[in-house]
Every structure is written in structure tokens, then in C-alpha cells.
Protein backbone atom coordinates (compact mmCIF):
# COMPACT_ATOMS: atom_id res chain seq x y z
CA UNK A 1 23.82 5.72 -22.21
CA UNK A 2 24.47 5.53 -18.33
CA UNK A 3 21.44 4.09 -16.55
CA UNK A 4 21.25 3.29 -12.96
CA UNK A 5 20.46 -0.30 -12.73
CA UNK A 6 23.36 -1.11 -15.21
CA UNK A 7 25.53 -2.11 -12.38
CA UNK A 8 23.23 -5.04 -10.98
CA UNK A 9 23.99 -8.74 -11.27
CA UNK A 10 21.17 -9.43 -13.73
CA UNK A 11 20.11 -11.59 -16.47
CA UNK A 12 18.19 -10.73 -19.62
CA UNK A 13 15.79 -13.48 -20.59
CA UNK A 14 13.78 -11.76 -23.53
CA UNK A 15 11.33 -9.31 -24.28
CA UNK A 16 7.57 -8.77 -24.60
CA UNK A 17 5.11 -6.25 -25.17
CA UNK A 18 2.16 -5.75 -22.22
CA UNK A 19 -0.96 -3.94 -22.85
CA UNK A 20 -0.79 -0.59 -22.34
CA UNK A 21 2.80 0.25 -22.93
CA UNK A 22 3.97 1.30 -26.60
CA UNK A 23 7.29 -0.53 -26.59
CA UNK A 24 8.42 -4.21 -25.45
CA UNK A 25 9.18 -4.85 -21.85
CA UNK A 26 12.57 -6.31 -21.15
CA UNK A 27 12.25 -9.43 -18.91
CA UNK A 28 15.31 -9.96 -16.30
CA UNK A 29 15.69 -12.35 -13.75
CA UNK A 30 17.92 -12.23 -10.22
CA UNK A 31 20.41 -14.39 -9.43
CA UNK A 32 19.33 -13.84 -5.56
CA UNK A 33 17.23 -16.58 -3.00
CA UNK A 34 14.31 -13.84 -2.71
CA UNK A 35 13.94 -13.51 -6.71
CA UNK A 36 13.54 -16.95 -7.56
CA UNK A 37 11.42 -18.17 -10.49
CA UNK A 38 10.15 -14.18 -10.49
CA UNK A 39 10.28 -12.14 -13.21
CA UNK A 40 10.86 -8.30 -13.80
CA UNK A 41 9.66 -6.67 -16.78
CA UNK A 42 11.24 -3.04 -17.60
CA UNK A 43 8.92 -1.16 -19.00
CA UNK A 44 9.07 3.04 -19.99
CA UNK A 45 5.71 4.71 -18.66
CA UNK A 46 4.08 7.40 -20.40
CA UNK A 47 3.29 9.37 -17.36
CA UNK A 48 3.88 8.84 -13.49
CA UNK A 49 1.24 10.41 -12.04
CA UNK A 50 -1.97 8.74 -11.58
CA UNK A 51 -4.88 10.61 -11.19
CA UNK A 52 -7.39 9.76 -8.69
CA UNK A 53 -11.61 9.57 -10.07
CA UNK A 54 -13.33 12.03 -8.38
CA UNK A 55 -15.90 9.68 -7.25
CA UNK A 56 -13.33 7.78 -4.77
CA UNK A 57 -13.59 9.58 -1.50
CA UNK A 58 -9.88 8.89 -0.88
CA UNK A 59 -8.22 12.10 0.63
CA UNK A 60 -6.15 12.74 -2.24
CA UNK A 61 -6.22 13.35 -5.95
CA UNK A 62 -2.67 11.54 -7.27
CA UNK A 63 -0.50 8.76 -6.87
CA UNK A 64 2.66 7.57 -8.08
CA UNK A 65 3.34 3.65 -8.53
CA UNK A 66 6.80 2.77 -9.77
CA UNK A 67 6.41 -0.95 -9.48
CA UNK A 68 3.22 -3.22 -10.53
CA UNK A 69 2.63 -6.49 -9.15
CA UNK A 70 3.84 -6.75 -5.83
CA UNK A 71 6.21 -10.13 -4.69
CA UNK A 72 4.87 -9.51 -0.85
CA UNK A 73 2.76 -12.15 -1.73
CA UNK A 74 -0.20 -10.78 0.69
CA UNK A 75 -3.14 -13.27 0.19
CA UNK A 76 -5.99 -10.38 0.84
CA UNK A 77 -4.04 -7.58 -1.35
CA UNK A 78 -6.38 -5.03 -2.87
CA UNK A 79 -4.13 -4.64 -5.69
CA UNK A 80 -4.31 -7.98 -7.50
CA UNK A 81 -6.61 -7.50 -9.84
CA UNK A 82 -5.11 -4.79 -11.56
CA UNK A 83 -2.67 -7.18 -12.96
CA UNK A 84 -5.32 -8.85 -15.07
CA UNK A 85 -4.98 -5.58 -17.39
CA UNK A 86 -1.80 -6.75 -18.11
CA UNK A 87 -2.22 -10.32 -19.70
CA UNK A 88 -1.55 -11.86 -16.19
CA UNK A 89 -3.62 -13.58 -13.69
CA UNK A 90 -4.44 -11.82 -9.99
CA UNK A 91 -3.22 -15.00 -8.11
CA UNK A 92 0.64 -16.44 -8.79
CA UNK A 93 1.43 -14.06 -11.94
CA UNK A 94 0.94 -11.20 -9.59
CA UNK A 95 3.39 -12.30 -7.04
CA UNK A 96 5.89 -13.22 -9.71
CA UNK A 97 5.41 -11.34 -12.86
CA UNK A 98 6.58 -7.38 -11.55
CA UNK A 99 6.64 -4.71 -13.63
CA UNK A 100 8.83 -2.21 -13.36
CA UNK A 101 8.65 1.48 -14.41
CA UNK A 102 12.24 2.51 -14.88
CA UNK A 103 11.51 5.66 -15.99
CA UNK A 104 9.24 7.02 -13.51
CA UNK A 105 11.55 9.25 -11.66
CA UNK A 106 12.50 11.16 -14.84
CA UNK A 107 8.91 11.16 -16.11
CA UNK A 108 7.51 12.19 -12.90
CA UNK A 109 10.39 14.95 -12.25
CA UNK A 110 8.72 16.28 -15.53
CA UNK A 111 5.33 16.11 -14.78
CA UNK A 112 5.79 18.26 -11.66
CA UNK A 113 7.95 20.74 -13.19
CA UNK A 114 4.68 21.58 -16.06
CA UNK A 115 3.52 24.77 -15.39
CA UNK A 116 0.21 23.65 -14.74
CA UNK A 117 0.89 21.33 -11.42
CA UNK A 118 -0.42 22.90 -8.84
CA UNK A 119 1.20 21.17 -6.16
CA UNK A 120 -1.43 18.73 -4.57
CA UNK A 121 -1.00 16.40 -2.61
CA UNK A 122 0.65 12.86 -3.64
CA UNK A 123 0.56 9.23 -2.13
CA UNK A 124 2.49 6.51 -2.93
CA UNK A 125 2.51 2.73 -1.93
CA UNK A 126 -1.77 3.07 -2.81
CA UNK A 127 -1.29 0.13 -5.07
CA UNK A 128 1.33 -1.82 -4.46
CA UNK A 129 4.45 -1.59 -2.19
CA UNK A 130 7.28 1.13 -3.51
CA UNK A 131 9.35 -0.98 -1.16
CA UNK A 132 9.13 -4.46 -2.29
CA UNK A 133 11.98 -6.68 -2.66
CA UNK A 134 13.32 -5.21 -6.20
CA UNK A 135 13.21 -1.45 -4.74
CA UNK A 136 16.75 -2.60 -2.99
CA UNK A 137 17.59 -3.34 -6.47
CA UNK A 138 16.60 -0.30 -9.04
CA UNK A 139 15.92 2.29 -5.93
CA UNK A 140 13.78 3.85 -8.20
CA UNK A 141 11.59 5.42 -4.74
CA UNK A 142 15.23 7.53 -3.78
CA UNK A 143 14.67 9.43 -7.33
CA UNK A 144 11.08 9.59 -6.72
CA UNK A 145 12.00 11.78 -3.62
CA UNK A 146 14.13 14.00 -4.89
CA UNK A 147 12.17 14.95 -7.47
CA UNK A 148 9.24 15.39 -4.95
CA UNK A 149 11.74 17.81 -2.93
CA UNK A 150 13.15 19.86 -5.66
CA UNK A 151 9.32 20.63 -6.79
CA UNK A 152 8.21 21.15 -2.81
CA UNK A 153 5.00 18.54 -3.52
CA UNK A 154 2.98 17.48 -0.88
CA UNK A 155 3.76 13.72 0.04
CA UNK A 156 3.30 10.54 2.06
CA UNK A 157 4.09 6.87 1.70
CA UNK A 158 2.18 3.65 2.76
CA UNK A 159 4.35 0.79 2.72
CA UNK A 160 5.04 -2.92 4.77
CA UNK A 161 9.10 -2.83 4.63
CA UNK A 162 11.35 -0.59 6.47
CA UNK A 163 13.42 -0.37 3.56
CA UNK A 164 12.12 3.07 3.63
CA UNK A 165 14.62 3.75 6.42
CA UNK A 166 17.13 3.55 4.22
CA UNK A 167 15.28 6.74 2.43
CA UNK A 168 15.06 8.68 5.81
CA UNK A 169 17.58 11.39 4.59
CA UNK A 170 15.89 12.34 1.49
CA UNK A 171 12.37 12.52 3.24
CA UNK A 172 13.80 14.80 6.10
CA UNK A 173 14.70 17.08 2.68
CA UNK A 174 10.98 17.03 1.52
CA UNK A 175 10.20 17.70 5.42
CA UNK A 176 12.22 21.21 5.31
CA UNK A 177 10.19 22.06 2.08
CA UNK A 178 6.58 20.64 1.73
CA UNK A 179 4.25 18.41 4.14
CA UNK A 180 5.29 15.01 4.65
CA UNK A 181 4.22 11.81 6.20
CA UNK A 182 4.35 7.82 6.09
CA UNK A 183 2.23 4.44 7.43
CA UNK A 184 3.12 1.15 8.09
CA UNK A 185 0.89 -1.73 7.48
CA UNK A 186 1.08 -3.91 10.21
CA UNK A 187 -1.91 -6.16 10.07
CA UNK A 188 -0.60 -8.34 12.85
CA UNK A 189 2.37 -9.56 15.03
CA UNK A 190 1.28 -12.64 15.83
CA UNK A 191 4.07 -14.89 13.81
CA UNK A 192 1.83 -17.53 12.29
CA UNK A 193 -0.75 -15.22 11.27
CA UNK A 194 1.69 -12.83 9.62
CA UNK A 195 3.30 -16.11 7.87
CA UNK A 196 0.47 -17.52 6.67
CA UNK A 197 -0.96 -14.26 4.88
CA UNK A 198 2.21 -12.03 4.24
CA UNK A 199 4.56 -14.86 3.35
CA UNK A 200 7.29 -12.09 2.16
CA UNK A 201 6.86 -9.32 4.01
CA UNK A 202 9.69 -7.99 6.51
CA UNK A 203 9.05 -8.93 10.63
CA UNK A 204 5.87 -6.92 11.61
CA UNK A 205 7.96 -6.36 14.62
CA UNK A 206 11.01 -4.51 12.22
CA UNK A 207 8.04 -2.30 10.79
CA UNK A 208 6.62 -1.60 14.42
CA UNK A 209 10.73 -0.79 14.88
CA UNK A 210 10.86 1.93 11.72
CA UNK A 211 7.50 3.70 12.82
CA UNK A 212 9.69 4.63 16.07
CA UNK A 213 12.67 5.58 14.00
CA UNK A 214 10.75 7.77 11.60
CA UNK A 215 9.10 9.47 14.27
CA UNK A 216 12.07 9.71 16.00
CA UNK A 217 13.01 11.48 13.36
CA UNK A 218 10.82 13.87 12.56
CA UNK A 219 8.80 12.50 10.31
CA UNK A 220 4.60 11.76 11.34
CA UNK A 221 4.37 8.25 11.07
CA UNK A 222 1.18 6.45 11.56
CA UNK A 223 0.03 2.70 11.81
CA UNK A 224 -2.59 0.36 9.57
CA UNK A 225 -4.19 -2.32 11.14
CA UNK A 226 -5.43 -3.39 7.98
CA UNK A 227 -6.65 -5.77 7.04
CA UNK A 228 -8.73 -6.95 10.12
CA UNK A 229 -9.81 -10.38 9.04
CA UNK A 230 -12.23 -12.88 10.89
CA UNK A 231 -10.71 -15.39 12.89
CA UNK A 232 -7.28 -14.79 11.87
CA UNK A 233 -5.86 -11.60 13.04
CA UNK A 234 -9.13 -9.99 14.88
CA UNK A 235 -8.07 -11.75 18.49
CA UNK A 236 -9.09 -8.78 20.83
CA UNK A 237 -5.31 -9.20 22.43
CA UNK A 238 -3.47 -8.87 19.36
CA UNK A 239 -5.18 -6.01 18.20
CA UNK A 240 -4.81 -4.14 21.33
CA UNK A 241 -1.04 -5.35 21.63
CA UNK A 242 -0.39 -3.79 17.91
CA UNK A 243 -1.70 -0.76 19.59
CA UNK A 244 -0.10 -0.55 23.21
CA UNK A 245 2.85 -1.07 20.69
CA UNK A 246 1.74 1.61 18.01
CA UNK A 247 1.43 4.03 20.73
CA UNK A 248 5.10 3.54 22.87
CA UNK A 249 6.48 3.81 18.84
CA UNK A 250 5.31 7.48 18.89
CA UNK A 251 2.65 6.72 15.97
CA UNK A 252 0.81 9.90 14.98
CA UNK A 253 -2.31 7.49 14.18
CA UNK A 254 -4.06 4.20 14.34
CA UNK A 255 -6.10 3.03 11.66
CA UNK A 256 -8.54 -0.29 10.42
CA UNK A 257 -10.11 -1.54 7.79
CA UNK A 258 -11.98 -4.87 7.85
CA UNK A 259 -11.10 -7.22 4.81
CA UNK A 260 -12.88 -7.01 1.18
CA UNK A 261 -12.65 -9.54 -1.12
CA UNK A 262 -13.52 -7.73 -4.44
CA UNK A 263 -13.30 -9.54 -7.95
CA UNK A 264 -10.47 -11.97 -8.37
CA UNK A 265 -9.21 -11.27 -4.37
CA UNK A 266 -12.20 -13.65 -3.46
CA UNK A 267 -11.34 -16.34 -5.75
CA UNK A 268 -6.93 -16.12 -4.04
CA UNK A 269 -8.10 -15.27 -0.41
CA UNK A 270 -10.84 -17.85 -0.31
CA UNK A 271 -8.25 -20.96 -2.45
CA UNK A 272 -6.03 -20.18 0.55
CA UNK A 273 -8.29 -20.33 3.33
CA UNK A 274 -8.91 -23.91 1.98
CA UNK A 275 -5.62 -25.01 1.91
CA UNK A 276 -4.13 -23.03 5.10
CA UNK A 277 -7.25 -22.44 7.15
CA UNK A 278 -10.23 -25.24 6.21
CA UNK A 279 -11.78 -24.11 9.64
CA UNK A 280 -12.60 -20.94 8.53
CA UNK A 281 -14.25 -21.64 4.90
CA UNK A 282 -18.21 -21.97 5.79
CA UNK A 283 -17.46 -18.44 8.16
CA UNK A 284 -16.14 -16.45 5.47
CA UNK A 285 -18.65 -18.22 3.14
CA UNK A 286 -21.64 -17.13 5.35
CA UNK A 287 -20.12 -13.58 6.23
CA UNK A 288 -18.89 -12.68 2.11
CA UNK A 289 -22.08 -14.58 0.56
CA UNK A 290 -23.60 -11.09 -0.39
CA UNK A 291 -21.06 -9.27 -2.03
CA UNK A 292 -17.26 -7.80 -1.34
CA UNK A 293 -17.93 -6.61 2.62
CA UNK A 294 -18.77 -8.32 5.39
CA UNK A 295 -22.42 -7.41 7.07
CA UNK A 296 -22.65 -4.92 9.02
CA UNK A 297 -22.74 -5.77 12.57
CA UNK A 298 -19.68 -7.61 11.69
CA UNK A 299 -17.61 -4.76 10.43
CA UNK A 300 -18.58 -2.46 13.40
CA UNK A 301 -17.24 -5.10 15.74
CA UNK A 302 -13.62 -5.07 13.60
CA UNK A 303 -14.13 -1.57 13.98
CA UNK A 304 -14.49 -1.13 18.55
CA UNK A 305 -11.39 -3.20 18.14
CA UNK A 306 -9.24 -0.16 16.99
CA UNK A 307 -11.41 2.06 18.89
CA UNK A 308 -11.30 0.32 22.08
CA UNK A 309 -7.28 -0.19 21.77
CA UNK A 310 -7.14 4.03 21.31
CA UNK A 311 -9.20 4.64 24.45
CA UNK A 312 -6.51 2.97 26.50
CA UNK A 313 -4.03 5.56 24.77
CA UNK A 314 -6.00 8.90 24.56
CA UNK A 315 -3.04 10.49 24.31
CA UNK A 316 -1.21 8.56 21.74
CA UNK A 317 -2.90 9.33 18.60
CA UNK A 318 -3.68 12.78 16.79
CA UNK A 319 -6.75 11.53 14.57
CA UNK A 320 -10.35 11.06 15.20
CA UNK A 321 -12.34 7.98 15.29
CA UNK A 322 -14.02 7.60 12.39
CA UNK A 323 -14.07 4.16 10.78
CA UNK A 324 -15.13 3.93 7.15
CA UNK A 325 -15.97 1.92 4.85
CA UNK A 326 -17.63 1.97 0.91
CA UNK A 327 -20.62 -0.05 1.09
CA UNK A 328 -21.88 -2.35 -1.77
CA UNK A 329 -23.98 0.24 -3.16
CA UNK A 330 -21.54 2.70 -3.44
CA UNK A 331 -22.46 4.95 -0.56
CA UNK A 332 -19.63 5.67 2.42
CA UNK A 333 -20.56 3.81 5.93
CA UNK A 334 -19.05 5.34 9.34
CA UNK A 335 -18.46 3.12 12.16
CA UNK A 336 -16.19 4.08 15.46
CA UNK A 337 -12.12 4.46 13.39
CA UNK A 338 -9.36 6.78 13.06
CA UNK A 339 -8.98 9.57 10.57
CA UNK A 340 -5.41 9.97 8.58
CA UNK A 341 -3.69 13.26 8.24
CA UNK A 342 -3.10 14.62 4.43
CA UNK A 343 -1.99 17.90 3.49
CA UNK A 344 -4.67 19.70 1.52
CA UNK A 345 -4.71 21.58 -2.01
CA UNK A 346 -1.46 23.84 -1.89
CA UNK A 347 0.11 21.91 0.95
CA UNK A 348 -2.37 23.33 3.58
CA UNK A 349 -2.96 20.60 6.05
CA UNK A 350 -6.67 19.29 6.65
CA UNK A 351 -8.45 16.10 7.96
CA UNK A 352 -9.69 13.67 5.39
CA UNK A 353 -11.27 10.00 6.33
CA UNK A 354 -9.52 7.12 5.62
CA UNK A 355 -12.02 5.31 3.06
CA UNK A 356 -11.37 1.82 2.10
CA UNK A 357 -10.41 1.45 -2.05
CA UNK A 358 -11.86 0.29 -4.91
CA UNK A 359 -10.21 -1.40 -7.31
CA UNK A 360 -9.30 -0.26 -10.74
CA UNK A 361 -11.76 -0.26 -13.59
CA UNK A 362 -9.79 0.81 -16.31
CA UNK A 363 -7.51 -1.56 -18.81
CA UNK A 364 -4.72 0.60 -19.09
CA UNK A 365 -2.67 2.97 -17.02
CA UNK A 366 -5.66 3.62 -14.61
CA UNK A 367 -5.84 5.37 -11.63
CA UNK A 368 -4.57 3.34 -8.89
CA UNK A 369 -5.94 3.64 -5.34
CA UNK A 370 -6.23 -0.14 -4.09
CA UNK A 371 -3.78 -0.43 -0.67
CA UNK A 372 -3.03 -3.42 -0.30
């Protein structure tokens, strides 16, 4: 049988079973500079579609992740501990052990063709990138879109590459058919900051670049300044640059979230801020010595960055400020922010507050909803 990836220039290495998944993952390597010493694990998914708990205030009820682990490398990413279901650890394995679900487009093509879908709204890139480095390889997310056409389901896509350019025809499809609409993280532009914690990430400046071209386009495309972390990409200049910048790109909205280090993240953000930024260790000790947030005071001043940066572009964005955040004991927090667009139940638009994650809780196959 015919499958898609059976043209690449890959190498089978052997196979083993991960928790969760019924049959053994095959593990390939790539004979390419940006795969080296990482390892991709093929795995066939039960189900695409991941629902959302009803407890997360996150303005939408499904997501679709085709790839786990994530080889960005981000050293604040949201996502990592969800690897730790898997046998692997949140720090090194996470950046180099990816799964990869090469059956999601089929399996999710079913799951929206039941009967009993009723067309809500999905989001993708809520866990880990869709557009990593091994997208250019399987191009699993193309698939993923035309089945999202063909059904007419509600969509939009958060993601740090502008690989997704290379998608732009398909998602001008879903645009004639169903609601539609895509961020870009871009946490910062300054070049040593975005070095230091997005080691393989494309140019902030190249994602800055594809926000213009989508909304060039046609499609609403919105910025994330997120994650706005103390000391390292929180300079008042920068964040208003990103802006200024956010705003000439056409950008439908601005957003910000301040960091959270939440289980394992702590233990990888705060071994790297002693090797890369020793400075900084007694702050972040001092301002994360309580729990996964940052006090109070401190998060509203992240926050009047973002709001300060819209009020020199009133114009420029469509969304409110509202800044939001899930405080340690569960309840929702609103400081000065902007709102995000999603379409509603049926595809009817409505305004739903950007909420900051929480991780997964589950062991296997749980909802995902981390972004970063």
C-alpha cells in the first residue's frame, strides 16, 4: 500500500511500543543537518480529535495535534510535560523524541464526517507546533486541511514557522466555506533573546513577514506576544517594536501572556536560566517561589506592556483588552490584554478571552490545550 511519506530519504532504526498506542511505533531517523540525533516515532492514533475539559475556559471545545514533542526546542514551552505520558522526559527527550501521528488526516477526515459532529470549532498548534521541522517532511497539516474544507469545520492555527505559507491555498479553500483564522507566536525580535530561548524556531522577523502575507491574503491573522518573561524579552522597546510591527503587518490582534512554569517546565526553564542567564536565577526564584505564576503586581505590569503598545495603534487591532490569566487556585484573573476571535458553536462568530493553559492531566491521549 501507497503511503505518502514513502518517497522520503529515511532510515528505519527499529520499533517500540509507547503508552497509549495499541501497536509499536516505527522509529526513523533523517539524513538532514536539522534532524540530527532526533528521532521520529510513527505511530497510528485512535482518534484525532481532542476534546477540550469543560473546566478550561479556553474558547474552544477541540483540537487536533498531528505531531507530539516539538524539536523548536522553546525553553518555556507549555507542552513539555505531556511527553512524560509517553516514557520520555519533558527536557531533551521532548526536543528529540517526536511522535508522529501518520494517520491523523484519515482518522480525523472520519471523525468529522460521523453524523454526530456538529461542526464546532477546531484549533490546532494548542500543543505543540503542526509546523515543526518534520511537517516539511510528512505534510501531514495539508491533509488536515482538506479534510477540514470538505466537512466546512470551523478552524484556526497557532504556530511559530511560516511554513504555513506554504498551506495558504488550501486555507483560502476553508475561507470560501467555514470561518477561518491563524496566530503567530512571536515572543520577541530581539536576536539574542529569540536564540537563547527558541534555539530552532524560524527568524521572528520571517513570522512577522507571513502575518502580512496571510492577511494580505485574506486570511485574519493575529500576533502572540507570548511568553512575556522577566528580564529577557519584557524590555518596554521591544515589546512596543513587536507591536508598531504587528500593526503595519495588518494583524487582526495582539495578544500576551506572562510566563508559567508549571510541573517539569520549572525544573528546564529554571536549568537554563543557570547556564544561559545566572543573572536572572534569585529574580525568577523570588518571583516563581509560590507556585506556577508570577505575583500579581508583576503580571499586570507584563500585561500595560501589550496594552500600552495597542494604544499607540487604536486602529490596528479588532479585539478588546482583556488580559487573562488562571490563577493558582483555579479561578480566572483579568488584567488590561487583548481578546482572540473564534468562531462559535455552528461557525457563528463570537468573542472568547484568551486564557492561559493548563497542562494535561491525563496519561493517555488527553486533551491537549498547552500553547507553547
Amino acid at each position: 500500500m501507497f503511503v505518502r511519506w514513502q518517497n522520503l530519504t529515511i532510515g528505519a532504526e527499529d520499533s517500540t511500543r509507547l503508552p497509549g498506542y495499541r501497536d509499536p511505533a516505527t522509529v526513523r531517523t533523517f539524513d538532514a543537518p536539522e534532524a540530527l540525533k532526533t528521532r521520529f516515532y510513527e505511530v497510528y492514533a485512535k482518534s484525532a480529535l481532542n476534546r477540550v475539559p469543560e473546566r478550561s475556559a479556553m474558547p474552544f471545545r477541540w483540537t487536533v495535534n498531528p505531531y507530539r514533542g516539538c524539536s523548536h526546542a522553546c525553553t518555556y514551552c507549555f507542552a513539555r510535560p505531556t511527553h512524560t505520558y509517553l516514557g520520555f522526559d519533558a527536557g531533551r527527550d521532548f526536543e528529540r523524541e517526536i511522535v508522529v501521528k501518520v494517520n491523523a488526516p484519515e482518522v480525523l477526515r472520519a471523525e468529522l464526517q460521523r453524523p454526530s459532529w456538529k461542526h464546532e470549532h477546531v484549533a490546532m498548534g494548542t500543543n505543540t507546533d503542526p509546523y515543526q521541522w518534520v511537517e516539511g517532511r510528512y505534510r501531514l497539516m495539508r491533509v488536515i486541511w482538506e479534510a477540514l474544507r470538505d466537512t466546512a469545520t470551523p478552524c484556526s492555527v497557532l504556530t511559530k514557522s511560516p511554513l504555513l505559507l506554504r498551506d495558504l491555498d488550501l486555507m483560502l479553500e476553508v475561507a470560501k466555506v467555514t470561518p477561518i483564522s491563524a496566530a503567530l507566536s512571536i515572543p520577541t525580535i530581539d536576536e539574542q533573546a529569540w536564540r537563547a530561548t527558541e534555539p530552532h524556531t524560524p527568524n521572528p522577523r520571517a513570522r512577522m513577514e507571513a502575518v502580512a502575507e496571510l492577511n494580505r491574503a485574506g486570511i485574519p491573522t493575529s500576533v502572540l506576544v507570548a511568553p512575556l518573561m522577566p528580564g529577557i524579552n519584557d524590555d518596554p522597546r521591544q515589546v512596543q517594536e513587536i507591536i508598531a510591527l504587528a500593526a503595519e503587518a495588518g494583524a487582526t490582534n495582539i495578544g500576551g501572556i506572562g510566563l508559567h512554569l508549571r510541573g517539569e517546565v520549572r525544573g528546564v526553564f529554571m536549568d537554563w536560566l543557570r547556564a544561559a542567564r545566572p543573572d536572572l536565577v534569585e529574580r525568577y526564584e523570588e518571583l516563581y517561589e509560590r507556585g506556577a505564576y508570577a505575583p500579581k503586581e508583576e503580571r499586570r505590569r507584563l500585561a500595560r506592556l501589550i496594552t500600552r503598545g495597542r494604544l499607540a495603534h487604536p486602529d490596528a487591532f479588532e479585539g478588546r483588552d482583556v488580559f487573562r490569566e488562571r490563577s493558582p487556585d483555579g479561578s480566572l484573573r483579568s488584567e488590561p490584554g487583548p481578546d482572540l476571535r473564534f468562531p462559535g458553536r455552528g461557525g457563528r462568530p463570537r468573542r472568547a478571552p484568551f486564557v492561559a493553559p493548563e497542562p494535561n492531566a491525563e496519561p493517555a491521549s488527553p486533551p491537549q490545550e498547552s500553547l507553547f
